[in-house]
C-alpha atoms as a PDB file:
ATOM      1  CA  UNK A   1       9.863   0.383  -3.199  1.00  0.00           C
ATOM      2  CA  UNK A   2      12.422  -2.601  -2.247  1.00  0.00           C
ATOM      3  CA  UNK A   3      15.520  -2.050  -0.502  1.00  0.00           C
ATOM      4  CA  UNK A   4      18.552  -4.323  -0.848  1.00  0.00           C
ATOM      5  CA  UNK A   5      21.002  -4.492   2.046  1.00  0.00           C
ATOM      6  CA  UNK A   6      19.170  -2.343   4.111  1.00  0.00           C
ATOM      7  CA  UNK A   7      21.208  -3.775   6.815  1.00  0.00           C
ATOM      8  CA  UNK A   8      24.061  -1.448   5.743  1.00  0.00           C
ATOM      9  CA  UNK A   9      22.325   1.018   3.947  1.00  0.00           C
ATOM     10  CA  UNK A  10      20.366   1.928   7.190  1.00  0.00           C
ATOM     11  CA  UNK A  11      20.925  -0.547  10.211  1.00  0.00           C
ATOM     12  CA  UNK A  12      17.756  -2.141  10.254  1.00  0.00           C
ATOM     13  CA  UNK A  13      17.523  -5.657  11.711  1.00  0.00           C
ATOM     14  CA  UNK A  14      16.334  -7.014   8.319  1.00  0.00           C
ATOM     15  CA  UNK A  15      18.657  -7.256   5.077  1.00  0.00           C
ATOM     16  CA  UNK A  16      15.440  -6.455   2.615  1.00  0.00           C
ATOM     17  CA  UNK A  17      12.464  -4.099   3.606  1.00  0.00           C
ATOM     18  CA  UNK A  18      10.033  -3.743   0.845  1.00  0.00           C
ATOM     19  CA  UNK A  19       7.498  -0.758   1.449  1.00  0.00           C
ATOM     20  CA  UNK A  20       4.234   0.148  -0.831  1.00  0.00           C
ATOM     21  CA  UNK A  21       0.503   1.443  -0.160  1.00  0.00           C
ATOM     22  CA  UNK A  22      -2.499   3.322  -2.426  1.00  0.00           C
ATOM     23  CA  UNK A  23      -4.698   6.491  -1.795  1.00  0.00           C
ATOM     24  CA  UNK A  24      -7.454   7.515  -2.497  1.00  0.00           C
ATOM     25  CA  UNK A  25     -10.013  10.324  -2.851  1.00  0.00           C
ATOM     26  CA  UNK A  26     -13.340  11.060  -4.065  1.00  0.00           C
ATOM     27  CA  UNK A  27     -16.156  13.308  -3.669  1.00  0.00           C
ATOM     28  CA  UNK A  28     -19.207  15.301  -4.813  1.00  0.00           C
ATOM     29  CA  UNK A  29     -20.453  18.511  -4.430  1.00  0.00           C
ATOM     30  CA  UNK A  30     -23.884  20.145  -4.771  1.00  0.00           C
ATOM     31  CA  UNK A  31     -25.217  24.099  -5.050  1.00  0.00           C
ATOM     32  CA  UNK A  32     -28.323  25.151  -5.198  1.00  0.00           C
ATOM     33  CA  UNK A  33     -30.297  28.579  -5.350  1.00  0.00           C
ATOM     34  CA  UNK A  34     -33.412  28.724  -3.986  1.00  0.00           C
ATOM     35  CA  UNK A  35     -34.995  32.213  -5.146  1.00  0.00           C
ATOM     36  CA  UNK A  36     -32.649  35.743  -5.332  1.00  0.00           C
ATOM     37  CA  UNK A  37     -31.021  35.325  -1.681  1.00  0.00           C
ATOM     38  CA  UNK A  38     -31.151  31.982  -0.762  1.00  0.00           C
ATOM     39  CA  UNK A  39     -28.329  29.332  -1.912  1.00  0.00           C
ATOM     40  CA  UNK A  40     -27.553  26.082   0.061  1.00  0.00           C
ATOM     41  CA  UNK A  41     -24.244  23.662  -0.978  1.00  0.00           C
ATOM     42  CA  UNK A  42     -23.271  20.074   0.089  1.00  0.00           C
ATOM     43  CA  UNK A  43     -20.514  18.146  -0.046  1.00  0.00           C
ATOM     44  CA  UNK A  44     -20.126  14.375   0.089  1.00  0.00           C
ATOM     45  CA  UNK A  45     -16.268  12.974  -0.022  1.00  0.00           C
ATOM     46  CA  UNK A  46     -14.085  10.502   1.134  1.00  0.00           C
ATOM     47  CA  UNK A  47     -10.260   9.793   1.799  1.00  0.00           C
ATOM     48  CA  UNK A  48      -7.904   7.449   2.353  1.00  0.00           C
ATOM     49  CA  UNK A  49      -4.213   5.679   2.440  1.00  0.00           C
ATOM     50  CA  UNK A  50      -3.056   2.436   3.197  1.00  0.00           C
ATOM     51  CA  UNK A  51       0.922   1.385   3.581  1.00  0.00           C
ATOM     52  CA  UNK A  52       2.521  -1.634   3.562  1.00  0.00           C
ATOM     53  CA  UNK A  53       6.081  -2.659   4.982  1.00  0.00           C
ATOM     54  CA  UNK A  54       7.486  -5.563   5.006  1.00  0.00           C
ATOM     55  CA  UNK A  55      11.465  -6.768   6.421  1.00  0.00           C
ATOM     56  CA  UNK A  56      13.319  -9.973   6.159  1.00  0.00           C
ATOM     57  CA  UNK A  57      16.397 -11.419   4.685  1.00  0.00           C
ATOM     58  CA  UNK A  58      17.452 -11.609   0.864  1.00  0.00           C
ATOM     59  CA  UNK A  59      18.619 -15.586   1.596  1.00  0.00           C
ATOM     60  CA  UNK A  60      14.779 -16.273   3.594  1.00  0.00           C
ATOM     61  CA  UNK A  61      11.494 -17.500   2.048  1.00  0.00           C
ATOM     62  CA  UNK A  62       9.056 -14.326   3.472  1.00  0.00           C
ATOM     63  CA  UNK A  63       9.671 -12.070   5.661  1.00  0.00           C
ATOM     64  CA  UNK A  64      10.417 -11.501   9.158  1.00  0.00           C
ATOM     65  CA  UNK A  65       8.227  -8.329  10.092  1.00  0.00           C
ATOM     66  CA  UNK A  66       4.972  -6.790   8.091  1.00  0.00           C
ATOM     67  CA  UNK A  67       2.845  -3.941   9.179  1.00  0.00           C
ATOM     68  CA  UNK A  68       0.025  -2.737   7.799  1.00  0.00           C
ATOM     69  CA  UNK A  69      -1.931   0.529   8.279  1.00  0.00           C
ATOM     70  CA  UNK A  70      -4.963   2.089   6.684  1.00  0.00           C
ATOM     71  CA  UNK A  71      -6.859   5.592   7.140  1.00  0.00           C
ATOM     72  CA  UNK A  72     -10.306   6.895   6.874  1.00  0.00           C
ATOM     73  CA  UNK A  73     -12.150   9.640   6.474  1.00  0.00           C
ATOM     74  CA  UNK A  74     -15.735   9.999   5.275  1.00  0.00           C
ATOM     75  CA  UNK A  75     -17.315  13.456   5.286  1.00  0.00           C
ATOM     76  CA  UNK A  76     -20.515  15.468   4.516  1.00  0.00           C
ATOM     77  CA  UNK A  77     -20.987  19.216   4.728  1.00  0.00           C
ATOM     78  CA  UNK A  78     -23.788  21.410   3.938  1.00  0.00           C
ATOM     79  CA  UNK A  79     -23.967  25.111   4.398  1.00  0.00           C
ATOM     80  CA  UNK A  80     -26.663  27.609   3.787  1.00  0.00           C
ATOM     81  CA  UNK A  81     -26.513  31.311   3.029  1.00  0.00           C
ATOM     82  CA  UNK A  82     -28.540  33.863   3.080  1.00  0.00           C
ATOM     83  CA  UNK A  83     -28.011  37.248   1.026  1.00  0.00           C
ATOM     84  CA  UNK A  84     -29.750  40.343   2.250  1.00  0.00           C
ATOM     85  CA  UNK A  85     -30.593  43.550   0.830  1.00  0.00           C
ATOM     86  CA  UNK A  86     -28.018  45.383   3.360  1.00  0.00           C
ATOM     87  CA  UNK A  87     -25.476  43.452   1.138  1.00  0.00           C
ATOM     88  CA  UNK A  88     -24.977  41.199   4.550  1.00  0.00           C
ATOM     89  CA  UNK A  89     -24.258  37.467   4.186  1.00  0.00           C
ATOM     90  CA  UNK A  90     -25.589  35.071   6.953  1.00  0.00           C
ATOM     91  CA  UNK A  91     -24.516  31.635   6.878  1.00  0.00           C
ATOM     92  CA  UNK A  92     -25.155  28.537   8.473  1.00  0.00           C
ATOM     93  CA  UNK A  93     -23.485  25.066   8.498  1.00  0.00           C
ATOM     94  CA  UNK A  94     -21.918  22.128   9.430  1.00  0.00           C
ATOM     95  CA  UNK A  95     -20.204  19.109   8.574  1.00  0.00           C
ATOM     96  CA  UNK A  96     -19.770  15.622  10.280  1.00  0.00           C
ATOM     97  CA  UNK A  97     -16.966  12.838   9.887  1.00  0.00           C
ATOM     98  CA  UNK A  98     -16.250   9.407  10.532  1.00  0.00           C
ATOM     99  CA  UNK A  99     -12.788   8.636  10.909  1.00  0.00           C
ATOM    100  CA  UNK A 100     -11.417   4.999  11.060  1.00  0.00           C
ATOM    101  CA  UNK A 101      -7.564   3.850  11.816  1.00  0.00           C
ATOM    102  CA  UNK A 102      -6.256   0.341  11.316  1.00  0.00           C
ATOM    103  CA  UNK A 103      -2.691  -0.963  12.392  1.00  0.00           C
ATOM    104  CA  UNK A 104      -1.920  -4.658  12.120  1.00  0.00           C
ATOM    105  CA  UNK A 105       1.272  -6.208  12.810  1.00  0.00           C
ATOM    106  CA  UNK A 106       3.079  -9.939  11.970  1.00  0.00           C
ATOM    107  CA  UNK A 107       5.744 -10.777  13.387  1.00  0.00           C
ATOM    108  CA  UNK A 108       7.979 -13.593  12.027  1.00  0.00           C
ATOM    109  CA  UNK A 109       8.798 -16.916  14.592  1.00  0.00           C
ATOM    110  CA  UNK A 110      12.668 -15.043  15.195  1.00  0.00           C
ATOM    111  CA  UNK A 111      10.647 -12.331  16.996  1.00  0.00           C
ATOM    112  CA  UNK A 112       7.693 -13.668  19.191  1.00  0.00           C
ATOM    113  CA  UNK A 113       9.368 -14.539  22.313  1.00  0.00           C
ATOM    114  CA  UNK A 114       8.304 -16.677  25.436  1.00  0.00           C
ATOM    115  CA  UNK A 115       9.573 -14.984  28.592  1.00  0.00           C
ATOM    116  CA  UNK A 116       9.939 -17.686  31.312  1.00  0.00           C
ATOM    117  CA  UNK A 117      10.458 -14.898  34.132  1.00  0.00           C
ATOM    118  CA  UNK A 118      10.470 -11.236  34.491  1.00  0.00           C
ATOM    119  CA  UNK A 119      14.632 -11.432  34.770  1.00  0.00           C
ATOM    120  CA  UNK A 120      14.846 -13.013  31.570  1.00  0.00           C
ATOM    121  CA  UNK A 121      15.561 -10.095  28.420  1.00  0.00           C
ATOM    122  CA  UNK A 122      16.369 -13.095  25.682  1.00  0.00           C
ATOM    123  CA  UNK A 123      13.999 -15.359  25.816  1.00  0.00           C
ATOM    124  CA  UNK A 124      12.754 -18.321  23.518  1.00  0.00           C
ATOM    125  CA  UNK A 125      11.351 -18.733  20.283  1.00  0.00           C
ATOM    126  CA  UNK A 126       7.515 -19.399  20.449  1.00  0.00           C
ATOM    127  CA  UNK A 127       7.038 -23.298  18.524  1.00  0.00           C
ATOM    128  CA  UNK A 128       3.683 -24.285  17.445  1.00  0.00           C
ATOM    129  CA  UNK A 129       2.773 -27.953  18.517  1.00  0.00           C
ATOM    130  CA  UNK A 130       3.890 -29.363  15.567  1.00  0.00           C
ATOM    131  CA  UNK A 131       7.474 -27.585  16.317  1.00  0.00           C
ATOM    132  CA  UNK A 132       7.490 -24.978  13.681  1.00  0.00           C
ATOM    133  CA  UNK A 133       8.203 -21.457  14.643  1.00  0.00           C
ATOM    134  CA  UNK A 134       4.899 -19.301  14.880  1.00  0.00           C
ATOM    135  CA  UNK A 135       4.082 -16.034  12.886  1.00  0.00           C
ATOM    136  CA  UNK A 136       1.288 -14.008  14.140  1.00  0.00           C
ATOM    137  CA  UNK A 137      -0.309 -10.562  14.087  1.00  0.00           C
ATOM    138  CA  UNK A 138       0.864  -9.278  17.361  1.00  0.00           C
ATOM    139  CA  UNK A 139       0.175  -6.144  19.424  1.00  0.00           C
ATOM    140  CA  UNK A 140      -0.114  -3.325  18.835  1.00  0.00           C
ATOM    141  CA  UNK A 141      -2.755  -3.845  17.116  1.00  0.00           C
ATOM    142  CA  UNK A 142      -5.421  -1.023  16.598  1.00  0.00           C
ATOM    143  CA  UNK A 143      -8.806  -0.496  15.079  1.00  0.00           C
ATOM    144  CA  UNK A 144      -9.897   3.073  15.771  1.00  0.00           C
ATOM    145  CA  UNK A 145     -13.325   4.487  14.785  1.00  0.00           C
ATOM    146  CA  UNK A 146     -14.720   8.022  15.470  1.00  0.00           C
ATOM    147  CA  UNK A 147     -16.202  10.592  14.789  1.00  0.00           C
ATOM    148  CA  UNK A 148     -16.180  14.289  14.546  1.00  0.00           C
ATOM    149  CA  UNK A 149     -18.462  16.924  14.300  1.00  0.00           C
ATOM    150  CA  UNK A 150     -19.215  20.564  14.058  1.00  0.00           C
ATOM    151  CA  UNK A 151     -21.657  23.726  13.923  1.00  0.00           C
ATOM    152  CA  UNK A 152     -20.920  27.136  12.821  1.00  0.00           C
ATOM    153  CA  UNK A 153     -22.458  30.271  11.697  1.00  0.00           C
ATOM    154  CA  UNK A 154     -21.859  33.792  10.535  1.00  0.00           C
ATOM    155  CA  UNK A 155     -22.425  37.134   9.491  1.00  0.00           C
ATOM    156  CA  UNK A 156     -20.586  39.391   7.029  1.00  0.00           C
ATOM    157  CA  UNK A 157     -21.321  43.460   6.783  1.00  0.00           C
ATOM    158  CA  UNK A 158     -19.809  45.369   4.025  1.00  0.00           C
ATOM    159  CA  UNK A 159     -18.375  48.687   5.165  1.00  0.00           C
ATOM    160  CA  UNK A 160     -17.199  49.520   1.608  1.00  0.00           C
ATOM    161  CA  UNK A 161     -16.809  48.085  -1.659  1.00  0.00           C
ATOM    162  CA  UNK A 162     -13.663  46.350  -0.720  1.00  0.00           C
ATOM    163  CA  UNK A 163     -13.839  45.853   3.118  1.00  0.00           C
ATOM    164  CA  UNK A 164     -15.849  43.944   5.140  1.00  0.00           C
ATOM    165  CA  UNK A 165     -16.432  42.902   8.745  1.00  0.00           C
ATOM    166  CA  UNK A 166     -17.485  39.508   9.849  1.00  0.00           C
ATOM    167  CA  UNK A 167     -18.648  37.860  13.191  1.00  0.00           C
ATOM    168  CA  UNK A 168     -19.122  34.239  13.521  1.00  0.00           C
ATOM    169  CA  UNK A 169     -18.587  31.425  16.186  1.00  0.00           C
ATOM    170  CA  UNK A 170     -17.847  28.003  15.494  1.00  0.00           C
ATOM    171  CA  UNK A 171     -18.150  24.520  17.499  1.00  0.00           C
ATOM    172  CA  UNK A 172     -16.523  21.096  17.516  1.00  0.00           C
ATOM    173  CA  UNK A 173     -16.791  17.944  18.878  1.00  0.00           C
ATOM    174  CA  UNK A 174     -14.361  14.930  18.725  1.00  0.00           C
ATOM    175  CA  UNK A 175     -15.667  11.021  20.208  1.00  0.00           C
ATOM    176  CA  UNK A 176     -11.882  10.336  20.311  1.00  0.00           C
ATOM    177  CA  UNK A 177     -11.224  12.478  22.845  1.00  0.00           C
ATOM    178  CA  UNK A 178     -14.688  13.569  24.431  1.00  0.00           C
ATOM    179  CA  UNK A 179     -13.802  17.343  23.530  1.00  0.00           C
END
């Protein structure tokens, strides 16, 4: 999308912001029997988005501001289950992820400042040596990767044809946060 005017439209410090990104998804899956009461599934996929924003003036070559941010996720899962005679289902599985976040920013040579004390709020314009304004990626800047992770199984008893009772547990792990 491009905005025109944005400045009145929405009181942003740049007249134009121009926004835009792609996603994306894919995956496979897999089931198997093995015999009368064994079957066993996987699942392969991945996911992710990008965005794009850019702000600056209508009058300006470029822009003032960009930011850029992508997300990750690549996942397997595979799951077994087991189908008894007592019409019981036991299953067992798990699944693991790797999850990766980028955020870049530029900023544009009206917005890096040089601070020549901690009293000063205004500050200068940062100048290359060759006395041109300088545009950089600036903080924050991220690159995240992790991962995360779990176990599980379960049991399910028919009481009747249309009621059943199930037990299971379940546990997770995330490297982002230890937990």
């Amino acid at each position: 999308i491009r905005i025109e005017n944005a400045v009145d439209a929405f009181g942003t410090d740049g007249d134009v912001i121009e926004a835009g990104g792609e996603i994306f998804a894919a995956g496979l899956g897999w089931r198997g029997f093995l015999g009368d009461r064994w079957e066993f599934s996987a699942t392969a996929y991945a996911t992710g988005n990008g965005i794009e924003r850019r702000q600056g003036f209508a009058d300006e070559d470029g822009f003032r501001a960009e930011r850029h941010t992508e997300e990750y996720q690549h996942a397997l899962k595979g799951e077994l289950n087991y189908f008894a005679a007592n019409k019981s289902k036991w299953t067992l599985g798990g699944e693991g992820r790797l999850l990766q976040f980028r955020d870049a920013n530029r900023a544009g040579g009206d917005t890096l400042k040089s601070f020549i004390s901690p009293g000063d709020t205004v500050g200068s314009v940062v100048i290359d040596p060759g006395g041109a304004p300088v545009t950089r990626w600036v903080p924050p800047d991220a690159s995240i990767d992790s991962w995360r992770g779990a176990l599980y199984a379960s049991v399910n008893f028919a009481l009747s044809p249309r009621l059943f009772f199930a037990l299971g547990a379940r546990g997770e792990a995330f490297g982002y946060t230890g937990a």
